[in-house]
N, C-alpha and C. Protein backbone atom coordinates (compact mmCIF):
# COMPACT_ATOMS: atom_id res chain seq x y z
N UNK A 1 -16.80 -15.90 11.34
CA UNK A 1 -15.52 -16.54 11.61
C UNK A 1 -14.41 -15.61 11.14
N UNK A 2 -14.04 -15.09 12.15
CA UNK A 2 -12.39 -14.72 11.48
C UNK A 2 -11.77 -15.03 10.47
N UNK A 3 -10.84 -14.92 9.50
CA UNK A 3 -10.02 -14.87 8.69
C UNK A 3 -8.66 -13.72 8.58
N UNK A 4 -7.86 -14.29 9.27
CA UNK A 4 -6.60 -14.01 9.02
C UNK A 4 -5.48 -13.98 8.04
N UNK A 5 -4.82 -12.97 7.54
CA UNK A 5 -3.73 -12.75 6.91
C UNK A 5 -2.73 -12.74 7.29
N UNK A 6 -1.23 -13.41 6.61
CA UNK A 6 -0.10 -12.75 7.57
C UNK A 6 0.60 -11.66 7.13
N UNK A 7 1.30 -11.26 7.45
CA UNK A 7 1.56 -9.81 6.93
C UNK A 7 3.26 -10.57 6.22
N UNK A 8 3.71 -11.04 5.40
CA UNK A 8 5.36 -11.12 4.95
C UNK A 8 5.94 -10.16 4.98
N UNK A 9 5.90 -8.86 5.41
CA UNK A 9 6.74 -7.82 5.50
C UNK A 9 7.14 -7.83 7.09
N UNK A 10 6.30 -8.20 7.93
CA UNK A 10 6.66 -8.71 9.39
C UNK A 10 7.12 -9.54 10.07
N UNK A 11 6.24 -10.90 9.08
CA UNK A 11 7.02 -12.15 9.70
C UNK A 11 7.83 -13.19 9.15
N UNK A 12 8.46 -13.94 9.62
CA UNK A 12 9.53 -14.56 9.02
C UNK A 12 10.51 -13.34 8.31
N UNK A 13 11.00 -12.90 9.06
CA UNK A 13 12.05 -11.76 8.45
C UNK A 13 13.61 -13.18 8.21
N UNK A 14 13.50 -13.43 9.05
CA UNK A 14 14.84 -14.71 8.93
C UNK A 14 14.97 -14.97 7.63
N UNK A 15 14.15 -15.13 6.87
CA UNK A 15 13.57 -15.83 5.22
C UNK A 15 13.73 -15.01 4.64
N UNK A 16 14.31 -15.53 3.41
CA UNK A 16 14.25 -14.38 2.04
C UNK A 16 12.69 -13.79 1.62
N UNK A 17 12.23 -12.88 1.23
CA UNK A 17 10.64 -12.43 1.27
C UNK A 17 10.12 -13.54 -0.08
N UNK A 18 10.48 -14.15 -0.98
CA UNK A 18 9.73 -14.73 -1.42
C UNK A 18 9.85 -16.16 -1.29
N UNK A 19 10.65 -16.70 0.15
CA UNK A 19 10.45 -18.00 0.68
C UNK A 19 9.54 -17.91 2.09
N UNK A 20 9.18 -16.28 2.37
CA UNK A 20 8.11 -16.32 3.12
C UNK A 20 6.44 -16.81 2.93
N UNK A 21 6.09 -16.96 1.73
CA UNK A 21 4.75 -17.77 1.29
C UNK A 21 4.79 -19.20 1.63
N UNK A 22 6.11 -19.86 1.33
CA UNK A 22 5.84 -21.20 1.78
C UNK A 22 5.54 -21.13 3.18
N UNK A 23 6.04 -20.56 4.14
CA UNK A 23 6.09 -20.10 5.33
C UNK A 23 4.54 -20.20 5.79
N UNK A 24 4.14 -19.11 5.40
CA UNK A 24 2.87 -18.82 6.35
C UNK A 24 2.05 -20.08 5.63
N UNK A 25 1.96 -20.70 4.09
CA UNK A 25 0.89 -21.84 4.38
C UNK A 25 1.47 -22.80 5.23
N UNK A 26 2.49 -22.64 5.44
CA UNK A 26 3.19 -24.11 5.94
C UNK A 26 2.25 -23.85 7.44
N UNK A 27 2.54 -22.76 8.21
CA UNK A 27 1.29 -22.02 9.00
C UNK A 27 0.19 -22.17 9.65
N UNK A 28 -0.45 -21.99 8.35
CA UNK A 28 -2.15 -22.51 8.00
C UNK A 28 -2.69 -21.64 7.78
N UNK A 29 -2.20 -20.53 6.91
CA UNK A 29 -2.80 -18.88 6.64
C UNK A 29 -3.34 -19.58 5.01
N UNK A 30 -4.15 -18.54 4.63
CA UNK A 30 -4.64 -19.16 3.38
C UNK A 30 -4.70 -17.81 2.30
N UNK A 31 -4.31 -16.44 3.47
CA UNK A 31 -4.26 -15.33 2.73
C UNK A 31 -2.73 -14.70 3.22
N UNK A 32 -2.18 -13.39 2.39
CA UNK A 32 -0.58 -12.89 2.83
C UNK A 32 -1.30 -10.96 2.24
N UNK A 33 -0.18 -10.49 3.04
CA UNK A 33 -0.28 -9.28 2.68
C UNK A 33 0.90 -8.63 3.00
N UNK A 34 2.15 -7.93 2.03
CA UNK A 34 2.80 -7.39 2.52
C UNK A 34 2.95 -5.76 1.99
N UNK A 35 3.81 -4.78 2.36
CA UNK A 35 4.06 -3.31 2.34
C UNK A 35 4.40 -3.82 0.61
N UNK A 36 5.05 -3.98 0.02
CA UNK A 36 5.15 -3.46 -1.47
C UNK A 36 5.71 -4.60 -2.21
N UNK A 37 5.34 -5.32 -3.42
CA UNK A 37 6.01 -6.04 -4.12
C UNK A 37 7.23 -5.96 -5.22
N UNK A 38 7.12 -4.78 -5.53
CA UNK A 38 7.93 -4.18 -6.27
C UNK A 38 9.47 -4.16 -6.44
N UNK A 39 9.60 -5.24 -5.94
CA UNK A 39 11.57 -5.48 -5.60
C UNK A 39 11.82 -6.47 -6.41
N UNK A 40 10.68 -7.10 -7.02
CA UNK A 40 10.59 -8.52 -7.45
C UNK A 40 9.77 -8.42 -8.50
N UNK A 41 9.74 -9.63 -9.59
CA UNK A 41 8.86 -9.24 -10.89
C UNK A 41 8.05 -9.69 -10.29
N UNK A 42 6.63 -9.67 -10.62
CA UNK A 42 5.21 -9.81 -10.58
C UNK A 42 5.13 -11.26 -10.94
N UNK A 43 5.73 -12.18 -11.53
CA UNK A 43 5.62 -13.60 -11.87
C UNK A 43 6.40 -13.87 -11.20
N UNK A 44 7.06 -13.88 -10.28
CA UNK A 44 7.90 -14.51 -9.21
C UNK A 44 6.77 -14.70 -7.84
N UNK A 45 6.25 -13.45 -7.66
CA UNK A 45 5.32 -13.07 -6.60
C UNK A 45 4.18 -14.01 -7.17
N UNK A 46 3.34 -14.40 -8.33
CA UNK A 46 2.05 -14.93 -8.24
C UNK A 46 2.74 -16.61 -8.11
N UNK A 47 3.71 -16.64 -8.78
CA UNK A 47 3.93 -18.40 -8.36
C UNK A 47 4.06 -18.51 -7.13
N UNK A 48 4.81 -17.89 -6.41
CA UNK A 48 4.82 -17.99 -4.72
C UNK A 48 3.17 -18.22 -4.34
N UNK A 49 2.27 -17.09 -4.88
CA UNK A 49 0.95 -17.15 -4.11
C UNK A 49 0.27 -18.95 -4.89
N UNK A 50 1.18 -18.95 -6.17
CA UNK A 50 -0.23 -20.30 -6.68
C UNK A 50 0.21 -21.65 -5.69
N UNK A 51 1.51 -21.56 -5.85
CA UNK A 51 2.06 -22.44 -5.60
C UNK A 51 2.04 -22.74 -3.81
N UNK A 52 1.81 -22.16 -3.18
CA UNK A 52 1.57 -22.41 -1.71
C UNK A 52 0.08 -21.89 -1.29
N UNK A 53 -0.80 -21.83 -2.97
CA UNK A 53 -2.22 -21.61 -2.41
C UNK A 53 -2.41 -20.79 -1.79
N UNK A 54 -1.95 -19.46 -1.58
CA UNK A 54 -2.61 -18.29 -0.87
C UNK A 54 -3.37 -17.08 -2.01
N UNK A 55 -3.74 -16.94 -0.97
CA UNK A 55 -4.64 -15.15 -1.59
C UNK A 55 -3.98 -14.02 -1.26
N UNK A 56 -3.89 -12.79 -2.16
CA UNK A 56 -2.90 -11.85 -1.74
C UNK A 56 -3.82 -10.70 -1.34
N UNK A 57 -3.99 -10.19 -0.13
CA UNK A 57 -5.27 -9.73 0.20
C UNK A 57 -5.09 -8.25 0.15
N UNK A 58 -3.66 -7.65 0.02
CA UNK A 58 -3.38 -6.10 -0.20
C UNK A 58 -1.93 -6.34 0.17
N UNK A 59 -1.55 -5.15 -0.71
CA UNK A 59 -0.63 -4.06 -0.76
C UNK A 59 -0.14 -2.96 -0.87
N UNK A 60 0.66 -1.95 -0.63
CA UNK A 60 0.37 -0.44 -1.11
C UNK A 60 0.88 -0.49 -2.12
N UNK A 61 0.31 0.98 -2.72
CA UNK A 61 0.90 1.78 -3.42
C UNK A 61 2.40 2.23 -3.89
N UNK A 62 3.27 2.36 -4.27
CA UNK A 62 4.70 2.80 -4.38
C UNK A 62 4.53 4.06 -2.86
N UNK A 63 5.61 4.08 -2.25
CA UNK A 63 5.49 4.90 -0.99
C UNK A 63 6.17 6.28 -1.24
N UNK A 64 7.12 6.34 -2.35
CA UNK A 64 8.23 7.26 -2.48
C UNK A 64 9.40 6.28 -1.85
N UNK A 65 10.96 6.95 -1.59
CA UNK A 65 11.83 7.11 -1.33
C UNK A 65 12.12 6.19 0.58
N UNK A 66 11.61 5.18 0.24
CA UNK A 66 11.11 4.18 1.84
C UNK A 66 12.42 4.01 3.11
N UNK A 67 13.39 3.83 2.21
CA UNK A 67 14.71 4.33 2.93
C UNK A 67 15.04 5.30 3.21
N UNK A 68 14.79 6.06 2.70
CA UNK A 68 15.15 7.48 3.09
C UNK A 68 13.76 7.89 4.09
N UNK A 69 13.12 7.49 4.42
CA UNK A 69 12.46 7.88 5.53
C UNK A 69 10.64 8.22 4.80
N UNK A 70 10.37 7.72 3.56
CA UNK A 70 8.71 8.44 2.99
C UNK A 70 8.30 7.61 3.29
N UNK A 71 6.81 7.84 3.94
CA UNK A 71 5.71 6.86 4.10
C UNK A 71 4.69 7.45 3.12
N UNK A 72 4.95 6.92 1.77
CA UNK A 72 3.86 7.64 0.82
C UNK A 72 4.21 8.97 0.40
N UNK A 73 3.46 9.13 -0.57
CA UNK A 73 3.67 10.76 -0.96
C UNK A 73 2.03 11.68 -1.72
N UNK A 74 0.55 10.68 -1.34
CA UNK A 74 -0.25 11.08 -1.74
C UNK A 74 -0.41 12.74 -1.44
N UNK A 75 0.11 13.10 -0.25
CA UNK A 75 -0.14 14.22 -0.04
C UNK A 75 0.87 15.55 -0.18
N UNK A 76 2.15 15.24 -0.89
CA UNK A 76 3.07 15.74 -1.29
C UNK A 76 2.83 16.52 -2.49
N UNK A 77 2.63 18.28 -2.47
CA UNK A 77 2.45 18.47 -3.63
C UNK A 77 4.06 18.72 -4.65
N UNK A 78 3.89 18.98 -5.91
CA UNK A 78 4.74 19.10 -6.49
C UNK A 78 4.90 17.35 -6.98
N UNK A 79 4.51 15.98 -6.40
CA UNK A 79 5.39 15.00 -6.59
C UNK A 79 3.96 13.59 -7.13
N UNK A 80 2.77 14.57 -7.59
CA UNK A 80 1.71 14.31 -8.53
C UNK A 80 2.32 13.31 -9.64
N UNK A 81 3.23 13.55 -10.38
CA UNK A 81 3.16 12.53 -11.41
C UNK A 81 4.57 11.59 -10.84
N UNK A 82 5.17 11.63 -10.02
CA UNK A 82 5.69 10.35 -9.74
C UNK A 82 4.47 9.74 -9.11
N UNK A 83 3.37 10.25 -8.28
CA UNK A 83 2.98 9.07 -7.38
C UNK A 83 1.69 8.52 -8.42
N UNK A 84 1.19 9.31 -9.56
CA UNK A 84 0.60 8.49 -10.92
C UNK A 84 1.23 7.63 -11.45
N UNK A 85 2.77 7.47 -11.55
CA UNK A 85 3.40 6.65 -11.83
C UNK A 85 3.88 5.54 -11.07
N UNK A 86 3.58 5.86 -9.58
CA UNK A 86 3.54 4.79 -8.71
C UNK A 86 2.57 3.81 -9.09
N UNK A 87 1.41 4.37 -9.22
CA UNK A 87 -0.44 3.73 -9.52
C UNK A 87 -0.15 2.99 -10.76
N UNK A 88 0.42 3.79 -11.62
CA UNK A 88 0.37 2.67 -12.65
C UNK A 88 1.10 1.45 -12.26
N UNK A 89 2.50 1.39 -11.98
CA UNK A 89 3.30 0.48 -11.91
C UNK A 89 2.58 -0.60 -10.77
N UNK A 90 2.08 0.21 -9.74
CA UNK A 90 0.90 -0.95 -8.93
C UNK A 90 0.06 -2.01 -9.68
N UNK A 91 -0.77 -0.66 -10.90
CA UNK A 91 -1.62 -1.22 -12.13
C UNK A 91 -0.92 -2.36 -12.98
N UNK A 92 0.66 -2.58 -13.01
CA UNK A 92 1.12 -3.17 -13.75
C UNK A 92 1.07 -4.87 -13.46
N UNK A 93 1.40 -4.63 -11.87
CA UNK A 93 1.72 -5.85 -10.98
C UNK A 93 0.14 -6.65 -10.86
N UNK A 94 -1.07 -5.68 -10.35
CA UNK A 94 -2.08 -6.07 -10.46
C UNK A 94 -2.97 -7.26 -11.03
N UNK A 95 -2.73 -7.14 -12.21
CA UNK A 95 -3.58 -8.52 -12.71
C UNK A 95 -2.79 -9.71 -12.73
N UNK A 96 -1.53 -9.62 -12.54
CA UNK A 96 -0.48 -10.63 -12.68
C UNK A 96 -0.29 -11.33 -11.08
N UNK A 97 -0.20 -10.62 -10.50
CA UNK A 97 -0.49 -11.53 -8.72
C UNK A 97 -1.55 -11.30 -7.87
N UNK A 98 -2.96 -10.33 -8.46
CA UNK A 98 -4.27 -10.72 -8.08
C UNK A 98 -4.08 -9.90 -7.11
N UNK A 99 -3.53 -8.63 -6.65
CA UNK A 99 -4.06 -8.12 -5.57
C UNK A 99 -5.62 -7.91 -5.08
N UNK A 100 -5.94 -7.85 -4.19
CA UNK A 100 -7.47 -7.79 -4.06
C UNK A 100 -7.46 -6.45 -3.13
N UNK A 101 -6.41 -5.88 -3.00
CA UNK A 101 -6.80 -4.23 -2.34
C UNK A 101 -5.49 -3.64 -2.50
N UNK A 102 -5.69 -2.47 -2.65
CA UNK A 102 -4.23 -1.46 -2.21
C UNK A 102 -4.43 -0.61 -1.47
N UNK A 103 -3.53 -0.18 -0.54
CA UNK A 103 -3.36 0.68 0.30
C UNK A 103 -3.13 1.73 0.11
N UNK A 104 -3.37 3.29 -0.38
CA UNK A 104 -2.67 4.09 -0.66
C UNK A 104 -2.29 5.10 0.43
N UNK A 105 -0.96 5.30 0.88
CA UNK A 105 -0.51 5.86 2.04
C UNK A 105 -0.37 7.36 1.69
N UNK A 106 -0.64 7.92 2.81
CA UNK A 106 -0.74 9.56 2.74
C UNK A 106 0.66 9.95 2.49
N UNK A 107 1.36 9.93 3.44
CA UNK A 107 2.63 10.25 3.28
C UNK A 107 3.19 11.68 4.68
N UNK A 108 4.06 12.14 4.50
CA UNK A 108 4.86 13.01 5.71
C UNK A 108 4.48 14.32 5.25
N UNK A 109 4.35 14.95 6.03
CA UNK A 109 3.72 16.44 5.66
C UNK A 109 5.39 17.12 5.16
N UNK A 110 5.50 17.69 4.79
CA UNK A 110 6.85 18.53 4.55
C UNK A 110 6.64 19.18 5.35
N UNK A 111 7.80 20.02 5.19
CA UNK A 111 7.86 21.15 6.25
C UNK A 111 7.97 22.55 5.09
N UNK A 112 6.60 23.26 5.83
CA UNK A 112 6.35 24.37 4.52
C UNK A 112 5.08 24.34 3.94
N UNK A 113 4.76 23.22 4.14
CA UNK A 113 3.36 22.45 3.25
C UNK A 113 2.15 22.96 4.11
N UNK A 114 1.43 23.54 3.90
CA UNK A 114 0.24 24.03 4.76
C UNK A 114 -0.55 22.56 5.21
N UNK A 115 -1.69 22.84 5.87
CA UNK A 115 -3.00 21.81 6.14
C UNK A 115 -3.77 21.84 4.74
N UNK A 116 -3.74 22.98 3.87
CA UNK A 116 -4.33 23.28 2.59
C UNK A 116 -4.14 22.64 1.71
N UNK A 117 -2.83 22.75 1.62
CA UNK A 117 -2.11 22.30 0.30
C UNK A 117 -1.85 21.16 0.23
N UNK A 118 -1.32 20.29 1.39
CA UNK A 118 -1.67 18.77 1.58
C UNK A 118 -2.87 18.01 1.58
N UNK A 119 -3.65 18.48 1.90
CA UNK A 119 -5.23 18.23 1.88
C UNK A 119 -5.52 18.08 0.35
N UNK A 120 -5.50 19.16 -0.40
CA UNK A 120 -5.60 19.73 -1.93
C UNK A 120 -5.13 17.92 -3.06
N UNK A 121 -3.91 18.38 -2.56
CA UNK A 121 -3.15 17.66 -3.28
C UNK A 121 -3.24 16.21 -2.27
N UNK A 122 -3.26 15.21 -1.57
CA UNK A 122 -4.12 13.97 -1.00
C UNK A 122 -5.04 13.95 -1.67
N UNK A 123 -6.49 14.80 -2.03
CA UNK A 123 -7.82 14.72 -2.30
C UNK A 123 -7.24 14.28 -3.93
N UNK A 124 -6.64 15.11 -4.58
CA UNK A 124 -6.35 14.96 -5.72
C UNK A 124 -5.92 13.50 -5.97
N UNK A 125 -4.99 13.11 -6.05
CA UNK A 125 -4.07 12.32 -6.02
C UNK A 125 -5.10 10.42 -5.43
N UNK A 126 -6.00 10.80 -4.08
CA UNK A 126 -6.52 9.80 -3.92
C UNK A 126 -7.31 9.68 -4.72
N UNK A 127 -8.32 10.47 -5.75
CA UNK A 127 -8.77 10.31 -6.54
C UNK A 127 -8.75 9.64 -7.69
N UNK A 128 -7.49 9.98 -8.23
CA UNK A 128 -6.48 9.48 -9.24
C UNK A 128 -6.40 8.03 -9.02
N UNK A 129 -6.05 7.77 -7.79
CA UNK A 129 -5.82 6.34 -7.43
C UNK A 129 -7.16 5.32 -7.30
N UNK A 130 -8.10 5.73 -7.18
CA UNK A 130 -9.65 5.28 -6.61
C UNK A 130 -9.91 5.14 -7.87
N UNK A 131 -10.09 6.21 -9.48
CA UNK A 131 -10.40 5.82 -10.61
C UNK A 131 -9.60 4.50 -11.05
N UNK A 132 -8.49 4.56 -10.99
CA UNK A 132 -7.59 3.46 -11.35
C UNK A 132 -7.97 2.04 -11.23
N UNK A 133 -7.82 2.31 -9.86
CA UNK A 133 -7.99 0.96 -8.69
C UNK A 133 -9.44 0.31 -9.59
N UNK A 134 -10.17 1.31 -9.55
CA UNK A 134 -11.59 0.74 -10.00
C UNK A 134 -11.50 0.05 -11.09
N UNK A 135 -10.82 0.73 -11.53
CA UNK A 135 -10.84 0.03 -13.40
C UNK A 135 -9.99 -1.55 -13.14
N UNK A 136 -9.78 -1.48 -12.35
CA UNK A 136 -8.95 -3.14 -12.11
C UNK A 136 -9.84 -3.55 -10.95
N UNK A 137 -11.14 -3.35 -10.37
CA UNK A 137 -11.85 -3.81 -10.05
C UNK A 137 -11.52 -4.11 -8.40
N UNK A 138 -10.74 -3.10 -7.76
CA UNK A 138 -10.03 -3.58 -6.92
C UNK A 138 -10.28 -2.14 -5.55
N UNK A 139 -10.61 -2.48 -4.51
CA UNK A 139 -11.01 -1.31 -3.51
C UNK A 139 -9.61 -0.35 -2.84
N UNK A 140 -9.74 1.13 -2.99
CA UNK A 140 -8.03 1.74 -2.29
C UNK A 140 -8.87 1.97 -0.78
N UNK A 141 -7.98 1.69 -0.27
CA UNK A 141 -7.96 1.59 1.29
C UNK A 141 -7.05 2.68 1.34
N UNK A 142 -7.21 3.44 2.35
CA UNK A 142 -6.43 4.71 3.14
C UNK A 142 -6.80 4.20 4.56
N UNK A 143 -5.40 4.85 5.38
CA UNK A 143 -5.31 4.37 7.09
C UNK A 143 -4.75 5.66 7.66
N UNK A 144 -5.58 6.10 8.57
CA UNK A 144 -5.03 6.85 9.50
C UNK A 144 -3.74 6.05 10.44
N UNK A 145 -2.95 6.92 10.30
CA UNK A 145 -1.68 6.15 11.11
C UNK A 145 -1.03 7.10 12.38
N UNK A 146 -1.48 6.85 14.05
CA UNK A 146 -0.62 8.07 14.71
C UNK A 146 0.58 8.79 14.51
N UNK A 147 0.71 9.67 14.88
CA UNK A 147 1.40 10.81 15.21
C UNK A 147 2.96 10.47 16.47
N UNK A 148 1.98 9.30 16.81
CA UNK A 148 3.47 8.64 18.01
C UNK A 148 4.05 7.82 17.04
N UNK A 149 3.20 6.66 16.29
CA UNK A 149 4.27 5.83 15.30
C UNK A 149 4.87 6.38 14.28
N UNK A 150 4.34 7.29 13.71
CA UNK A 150 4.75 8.18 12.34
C UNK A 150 4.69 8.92 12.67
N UNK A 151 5.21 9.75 13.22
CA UNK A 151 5.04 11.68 13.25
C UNK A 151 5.29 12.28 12.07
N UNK A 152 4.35 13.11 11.94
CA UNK A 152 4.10 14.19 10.45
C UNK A 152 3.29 13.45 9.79
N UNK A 153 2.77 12.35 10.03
CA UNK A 153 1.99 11.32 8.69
C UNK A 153 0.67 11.92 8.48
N UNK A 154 0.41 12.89 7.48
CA UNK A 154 -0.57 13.10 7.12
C UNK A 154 -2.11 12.94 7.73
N UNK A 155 -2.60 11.73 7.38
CA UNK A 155 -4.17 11.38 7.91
C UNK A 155 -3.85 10.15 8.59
N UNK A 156 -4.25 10.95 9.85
CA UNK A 156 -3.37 10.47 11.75
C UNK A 156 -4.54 10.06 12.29
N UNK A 157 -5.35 10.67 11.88
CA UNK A 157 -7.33 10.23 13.25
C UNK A 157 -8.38 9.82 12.12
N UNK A 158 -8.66 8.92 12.97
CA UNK A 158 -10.06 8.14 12.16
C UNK A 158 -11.15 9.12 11.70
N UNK A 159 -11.46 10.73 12.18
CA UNK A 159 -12.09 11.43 11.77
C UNK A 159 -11.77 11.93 10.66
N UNK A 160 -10.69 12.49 11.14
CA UNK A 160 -9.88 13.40 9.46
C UNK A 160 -9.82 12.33 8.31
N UNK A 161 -9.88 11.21 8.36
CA UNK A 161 -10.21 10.22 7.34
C UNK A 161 -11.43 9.96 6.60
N UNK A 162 -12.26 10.55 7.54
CA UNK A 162 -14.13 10.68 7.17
C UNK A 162 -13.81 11.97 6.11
N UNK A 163 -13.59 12.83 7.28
CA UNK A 163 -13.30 14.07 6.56
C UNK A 163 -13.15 14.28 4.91
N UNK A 164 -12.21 13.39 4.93
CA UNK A 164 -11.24 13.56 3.53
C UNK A 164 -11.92 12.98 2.85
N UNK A 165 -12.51 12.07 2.68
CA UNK A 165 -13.12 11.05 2.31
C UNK A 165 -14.51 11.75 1.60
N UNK A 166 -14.85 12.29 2.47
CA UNK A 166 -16.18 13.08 2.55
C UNK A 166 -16.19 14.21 0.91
């Protein structure tokens, strides 16, 4: 049987994001997942989930600089201990609104940045995040994302994801 999530970073945009939980149970969703909680304390976010009975089924990682155009920065070298400091602050929110996965996003290749050195530093960095994650008992998900929706986004094809992985 299927089981569906709704995504609150997509729907009900009309709604303030933490009057979107009443929302989707009102619905009949029983799980939510949105791009980042971090705008909001972590006890604002788990009463929303107790209190309208949902499960929070993932979120990412800190992305970098989201307005300004970063989708992530796992693969950004030079920018290693902000995105450890992303992980933690994920780590922080974690036991307090129950994530049950995180996403950790590759991020935009720079311009300058070899296939090497992004690779290098991704491998690194997802690592970092995978020990973490573990220790809070919790699985990192990585997504290949195209090249038409994101151009420059790092790990773009379901292979190069084996790859990396590998």
């Amino acid at each position: 049987m299927p089981r569906f999530a709704a995504n609150l970073s997509m729907l009900w945009n009309e709604l303030p994001f933490l009057d979107r939980f009443a929302a989707a149970s009102k619905a009949g969703f029983k799980a939510v997942e949105f791009l980042f909680p971090y705008d909001f304390p972590a006890e604002d976010i788990a009463n929303r989930l107790k209190d309208n009975h949902l499960d929070l089924v993932l979120h990412n990682l800190p992305p970098g600089d989201w307005a300004a155009g970063e989708r992530g920065m796992a693969c950004i070298p030079g920018r290693e201990d902000e995105f450890r400091a992303g992980v933690a602050k994920a780590a922080s929110y974690a036991p307090v609104i129950g994530v049950q996965r995180w996403h950790c996003m590759a991020g935009l290749v720079p311009a300058g940045v070899s296939e090497a050195q992004a690779r290098a530093t991704w491998v690194g960095n997802v690592r970092f995040a995978a020990l973490e994650a573990k220790k809070l008992g919790i699985p990192l998900l990585i997504e290949p994302i195209n090249r038409f929706d994101m151009p420059g986004y790092f790990v773009n094809r379901p292979r190069q994801a084996i790859e990396l992985m590998d």
